[in-house]
Protein backbone atom coordinates (compact mmCIF):
# COMPACT_ATOMS: atom_id res chain seq x y z
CA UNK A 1 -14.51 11.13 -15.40
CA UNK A 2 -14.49 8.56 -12.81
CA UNK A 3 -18.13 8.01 -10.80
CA UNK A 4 -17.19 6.69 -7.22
CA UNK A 5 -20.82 8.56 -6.25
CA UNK A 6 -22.67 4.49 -5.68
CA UNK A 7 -19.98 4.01 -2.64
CA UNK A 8 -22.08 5.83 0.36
CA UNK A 9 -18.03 6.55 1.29
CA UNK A 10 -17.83 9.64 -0.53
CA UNK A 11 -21.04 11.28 0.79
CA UNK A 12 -18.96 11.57 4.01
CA UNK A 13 -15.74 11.78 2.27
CA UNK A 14 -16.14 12.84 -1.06
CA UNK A 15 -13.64 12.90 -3.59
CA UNK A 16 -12.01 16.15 -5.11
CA UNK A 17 -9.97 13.56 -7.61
CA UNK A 18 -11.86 10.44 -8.58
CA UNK A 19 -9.59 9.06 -11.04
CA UNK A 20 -7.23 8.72 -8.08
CA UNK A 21 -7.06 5.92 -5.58
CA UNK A 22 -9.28 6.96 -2.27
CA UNK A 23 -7.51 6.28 1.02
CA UNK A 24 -9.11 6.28 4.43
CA UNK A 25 -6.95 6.42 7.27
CA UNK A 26 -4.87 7.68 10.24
CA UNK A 27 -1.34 8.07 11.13
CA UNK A 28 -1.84 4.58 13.53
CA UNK A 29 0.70 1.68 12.67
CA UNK A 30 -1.70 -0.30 10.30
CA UNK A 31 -3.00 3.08 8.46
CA UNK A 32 0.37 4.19 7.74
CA UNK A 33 1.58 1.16 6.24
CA UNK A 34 -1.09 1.98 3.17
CA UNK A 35 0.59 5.50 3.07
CA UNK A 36 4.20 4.61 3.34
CA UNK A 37 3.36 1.92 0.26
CA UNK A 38 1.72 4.28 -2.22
CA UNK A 39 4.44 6.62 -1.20
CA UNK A 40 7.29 4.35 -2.31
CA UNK A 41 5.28 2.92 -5.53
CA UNK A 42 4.52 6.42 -6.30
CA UNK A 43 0.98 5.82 -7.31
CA UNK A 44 -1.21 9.15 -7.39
CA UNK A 45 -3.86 9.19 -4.15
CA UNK A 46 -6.47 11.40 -2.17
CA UNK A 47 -6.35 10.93 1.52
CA UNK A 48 -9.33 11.46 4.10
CA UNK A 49 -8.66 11.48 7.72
CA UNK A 50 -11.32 9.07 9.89
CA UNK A 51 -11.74 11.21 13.26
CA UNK A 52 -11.62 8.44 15.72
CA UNK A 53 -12.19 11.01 18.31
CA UNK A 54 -15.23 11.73 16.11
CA UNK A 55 -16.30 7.85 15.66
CA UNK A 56 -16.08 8.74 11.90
CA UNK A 57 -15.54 4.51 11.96
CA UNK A 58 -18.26 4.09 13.14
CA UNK A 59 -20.43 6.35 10.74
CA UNK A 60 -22.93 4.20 8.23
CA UNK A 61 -20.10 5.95 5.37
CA UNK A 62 -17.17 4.24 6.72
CA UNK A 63 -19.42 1.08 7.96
CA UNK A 64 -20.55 0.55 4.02
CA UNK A 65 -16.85 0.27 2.78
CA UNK A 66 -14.96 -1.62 5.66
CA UNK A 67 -17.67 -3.45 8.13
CA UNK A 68 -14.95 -3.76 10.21
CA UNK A 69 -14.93 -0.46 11.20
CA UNK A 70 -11.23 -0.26 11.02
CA UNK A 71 -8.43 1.98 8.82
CA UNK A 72 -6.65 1.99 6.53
CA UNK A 73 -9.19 1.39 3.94
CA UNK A 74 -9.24 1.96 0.11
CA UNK A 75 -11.54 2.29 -2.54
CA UNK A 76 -9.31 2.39 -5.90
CA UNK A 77 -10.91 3.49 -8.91
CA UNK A 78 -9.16 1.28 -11.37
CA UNK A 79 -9.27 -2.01 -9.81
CA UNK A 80 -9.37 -5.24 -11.57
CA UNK A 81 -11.22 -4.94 -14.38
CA UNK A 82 -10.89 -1.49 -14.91
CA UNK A 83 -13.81 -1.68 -12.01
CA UNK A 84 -13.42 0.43 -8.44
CA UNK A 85 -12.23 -2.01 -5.78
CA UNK A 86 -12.98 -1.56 -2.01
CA UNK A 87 -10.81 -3.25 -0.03
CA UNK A 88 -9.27 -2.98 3.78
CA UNK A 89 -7.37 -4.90 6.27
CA UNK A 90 -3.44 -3.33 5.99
CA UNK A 91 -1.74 -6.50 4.65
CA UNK A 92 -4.37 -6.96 1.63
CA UNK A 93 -4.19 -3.11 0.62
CA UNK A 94 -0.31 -4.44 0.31
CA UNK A 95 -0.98 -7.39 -1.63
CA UNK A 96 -2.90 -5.35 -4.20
CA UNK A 97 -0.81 -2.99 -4.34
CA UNK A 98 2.22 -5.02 -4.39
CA UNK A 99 0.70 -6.68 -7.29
CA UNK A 100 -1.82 -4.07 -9.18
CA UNK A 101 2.35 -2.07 -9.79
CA UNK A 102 4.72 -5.03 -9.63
CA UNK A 103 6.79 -3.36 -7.22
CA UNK A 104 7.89 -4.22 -3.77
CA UNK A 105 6.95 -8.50 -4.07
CA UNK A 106 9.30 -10.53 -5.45
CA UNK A 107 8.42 -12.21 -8.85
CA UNK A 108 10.09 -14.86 -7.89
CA UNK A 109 7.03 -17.69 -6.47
CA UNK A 110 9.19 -19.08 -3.77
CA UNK A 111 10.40 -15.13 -2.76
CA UNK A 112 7.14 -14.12 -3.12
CA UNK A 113 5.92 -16.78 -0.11
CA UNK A 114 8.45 -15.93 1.55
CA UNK A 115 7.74 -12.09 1.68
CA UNK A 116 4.20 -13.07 2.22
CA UNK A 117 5.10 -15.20 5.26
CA UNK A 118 6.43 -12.38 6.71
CA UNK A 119 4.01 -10.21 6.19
CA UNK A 120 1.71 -12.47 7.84
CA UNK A 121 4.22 -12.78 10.59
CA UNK A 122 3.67 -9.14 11.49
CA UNK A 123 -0.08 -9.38 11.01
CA UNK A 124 -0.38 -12.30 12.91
CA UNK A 125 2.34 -11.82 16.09
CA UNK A 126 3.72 -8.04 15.96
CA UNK A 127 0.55 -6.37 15.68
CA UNK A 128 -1.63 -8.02 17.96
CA UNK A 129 1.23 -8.23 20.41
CA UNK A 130 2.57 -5.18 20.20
CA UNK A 131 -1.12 -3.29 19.94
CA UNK A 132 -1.59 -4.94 23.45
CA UNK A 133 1.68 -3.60 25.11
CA UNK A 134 0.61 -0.47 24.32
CA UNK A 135 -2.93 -0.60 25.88
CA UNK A 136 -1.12 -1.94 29.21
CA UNK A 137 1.74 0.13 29.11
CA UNK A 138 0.63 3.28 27.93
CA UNK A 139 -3.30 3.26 27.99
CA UNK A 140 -5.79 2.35 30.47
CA UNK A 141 -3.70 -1.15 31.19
CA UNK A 142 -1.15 1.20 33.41
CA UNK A 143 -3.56 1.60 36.06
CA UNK A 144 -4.21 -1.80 36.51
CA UNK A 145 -2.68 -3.14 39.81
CA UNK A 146 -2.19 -6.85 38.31
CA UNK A 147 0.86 -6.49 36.13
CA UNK A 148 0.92 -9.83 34.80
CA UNK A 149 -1.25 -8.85 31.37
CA UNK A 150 1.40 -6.29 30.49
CA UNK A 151 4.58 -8.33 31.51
CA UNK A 152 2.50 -11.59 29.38
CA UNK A 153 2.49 -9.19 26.64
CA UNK A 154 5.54 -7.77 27.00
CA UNK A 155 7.28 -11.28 27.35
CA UNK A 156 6.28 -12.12 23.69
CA UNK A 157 7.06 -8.63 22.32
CA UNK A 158 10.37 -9.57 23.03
CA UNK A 159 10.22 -12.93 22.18
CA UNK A 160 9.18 -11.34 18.89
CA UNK A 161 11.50 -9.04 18.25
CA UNK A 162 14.46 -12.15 19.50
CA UNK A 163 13.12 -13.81 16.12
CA UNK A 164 12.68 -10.89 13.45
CA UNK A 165 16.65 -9.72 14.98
CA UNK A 166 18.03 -13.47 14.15
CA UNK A 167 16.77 -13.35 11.16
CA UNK A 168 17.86 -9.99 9.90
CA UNK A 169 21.27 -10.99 11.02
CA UNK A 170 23.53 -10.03 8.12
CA UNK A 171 20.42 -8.57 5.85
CA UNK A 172 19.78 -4.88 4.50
CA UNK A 173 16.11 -5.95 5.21
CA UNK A 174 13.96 -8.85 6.04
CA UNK A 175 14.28 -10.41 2.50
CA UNK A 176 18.05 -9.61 2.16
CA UNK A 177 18.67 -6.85 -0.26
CA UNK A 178 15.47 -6.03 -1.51
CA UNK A 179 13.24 -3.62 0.09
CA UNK A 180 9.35 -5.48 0.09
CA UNK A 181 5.88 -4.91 1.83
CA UNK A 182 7.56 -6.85 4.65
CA UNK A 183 9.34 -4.34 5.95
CA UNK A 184 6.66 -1.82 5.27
CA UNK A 185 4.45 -4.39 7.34
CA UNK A 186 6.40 -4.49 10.20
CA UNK A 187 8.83 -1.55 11.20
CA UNK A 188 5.99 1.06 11.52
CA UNK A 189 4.67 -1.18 14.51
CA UNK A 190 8.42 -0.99 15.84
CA UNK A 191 8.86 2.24 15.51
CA UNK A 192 5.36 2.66 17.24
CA UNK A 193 6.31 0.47 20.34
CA UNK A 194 9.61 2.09 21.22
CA UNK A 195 8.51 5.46 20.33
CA UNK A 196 4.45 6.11 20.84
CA UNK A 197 4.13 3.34 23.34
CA UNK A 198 7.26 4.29 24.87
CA UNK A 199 8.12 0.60 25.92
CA UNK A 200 11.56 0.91 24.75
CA UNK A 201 12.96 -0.57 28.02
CA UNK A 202 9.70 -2.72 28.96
CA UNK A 203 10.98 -4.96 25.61
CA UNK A 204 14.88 -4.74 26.47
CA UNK A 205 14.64 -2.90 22.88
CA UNK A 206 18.22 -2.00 22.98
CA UNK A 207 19.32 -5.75 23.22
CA UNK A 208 18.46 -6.20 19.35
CA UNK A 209 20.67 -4.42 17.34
CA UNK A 210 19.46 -6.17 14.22
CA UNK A 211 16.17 -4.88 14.51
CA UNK A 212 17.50 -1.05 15.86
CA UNK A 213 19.66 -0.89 12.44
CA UNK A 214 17.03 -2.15 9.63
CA UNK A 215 14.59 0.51 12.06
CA UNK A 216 16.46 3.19 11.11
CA UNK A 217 17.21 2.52 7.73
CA UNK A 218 13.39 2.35 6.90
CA UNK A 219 12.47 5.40 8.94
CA UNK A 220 15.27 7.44 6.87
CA UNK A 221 13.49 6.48 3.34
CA UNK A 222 12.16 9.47 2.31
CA UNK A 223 8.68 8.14 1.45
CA UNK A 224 8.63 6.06 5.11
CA UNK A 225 8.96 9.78 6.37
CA UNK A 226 6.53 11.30 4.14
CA UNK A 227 3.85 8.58 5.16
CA UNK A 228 4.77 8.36 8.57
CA UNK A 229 2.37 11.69 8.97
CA UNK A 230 -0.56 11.04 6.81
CA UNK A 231 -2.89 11.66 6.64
CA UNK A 232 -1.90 15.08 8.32
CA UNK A 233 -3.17 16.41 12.06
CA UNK A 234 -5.86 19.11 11.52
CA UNK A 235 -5.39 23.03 11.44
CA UNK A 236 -5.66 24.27 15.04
């Protein structure tokens, strides 16, 4: 049987299935992009929910596997090698996975970049900008008297979402037909802004059809439904 017990991790979180790949997360816009992806690839995994109302981030556990103190977070027990790989940060728990099941990446070196720039795209523009629309729109930025943070914010949202909907102007997805870690990148943070965030008419959402359709194909995907709510709320 698989030891994982040298990873402080699972003395906070320890693991009922070993041999299985270890996920840390939350149903946020980064952590479900982990969950969505080993829902599609179909790769067997044990989820643990990080309280943030708890500062479980913050606990020495979490601290000794992502110092960044942020989810989603992994800690596969067949990583390269054959040897358990820790790894976090959304768009590299994509990579591997991408690559540890040779699904979801093109093979193809010049699709492959090209699925990559994308994904950096969203790591780079939609999160960041999007994450900040929600603190002024929804969060503690509401009550702030100077609106020009949220409309700044706001202003490139939708400058964003102008270049994602030219682009997906007569795709299925953002690398044409095929369905990649792209899209699994980016439309959980679009469903999150016009939905959680509720900034559906801040962004003039409604003006990019492009981006509404491709939206609602991904959300319909079984598996994009399935991850969208892990890992799961607590009992009451």
């Amino acid at each position: 049987m698989t030891d994982l017990s040298k990873f402080p991790i699972t003395r906070k979180w320890p693991a009922r299935h070993p041999e299985r790949l270890q996920l840390y997360s939350l149903p946020t816009p980064n952590g479900v992009k982990a969950a969505i992806m080993l829902e599609e690839i179909g790769l067997p995994y044990e989820v643990h929910r990080v309280a943030f109302d708890k500062n479980d981030q913050l606990s020495p556990e979490f601290l000794s596997l992502n110092p960044n103190n942020k989810i989603p977070a992994i800690l596969d027990p067949d990583g390269p090698g054959g040897q358990p790989l820790p790894l976090w940060e959304s768009g590299a728990i994509l990579l591997y996975l991408a690559e540890k099941t040779g699904k979801l990446l093109p093979s193809d070196p010049a699709l492959r970049y090209q699925t990559i720039q994308w994904l950096m795209f969203q790591m780079g523009g939609i999160g960041p900008m999007f994450g900040q629309v929600g603190f002024f729109h929804k969060f503690a930025g509401k009550d702030y008297e100077d609106k020009r943070p949220r409309d700044r914010y706001a202003a490139e949202s939708k400058r964003l979402l102008g270049v994602l909907d030219r682009h997906l102007e007569g795709r299925s997805w953002i690398m044409g037909d095929e369905y990649t870690i792209a899209d699994i990148a980016t439309f959980p943070w679009v469903n999150n802004l016009i939905g959680f965030y509720g900034a559906r008419e801040l962004v003039g959402f409604d003006e990019f059809r492009n981006v509404a359709r491709v939206l609602a194909a991904f959300v319909a995907r079984p598996a994009v439904a399935r991850g969208l709510q892990i890992p799961p709320a607590p009992a009451a």
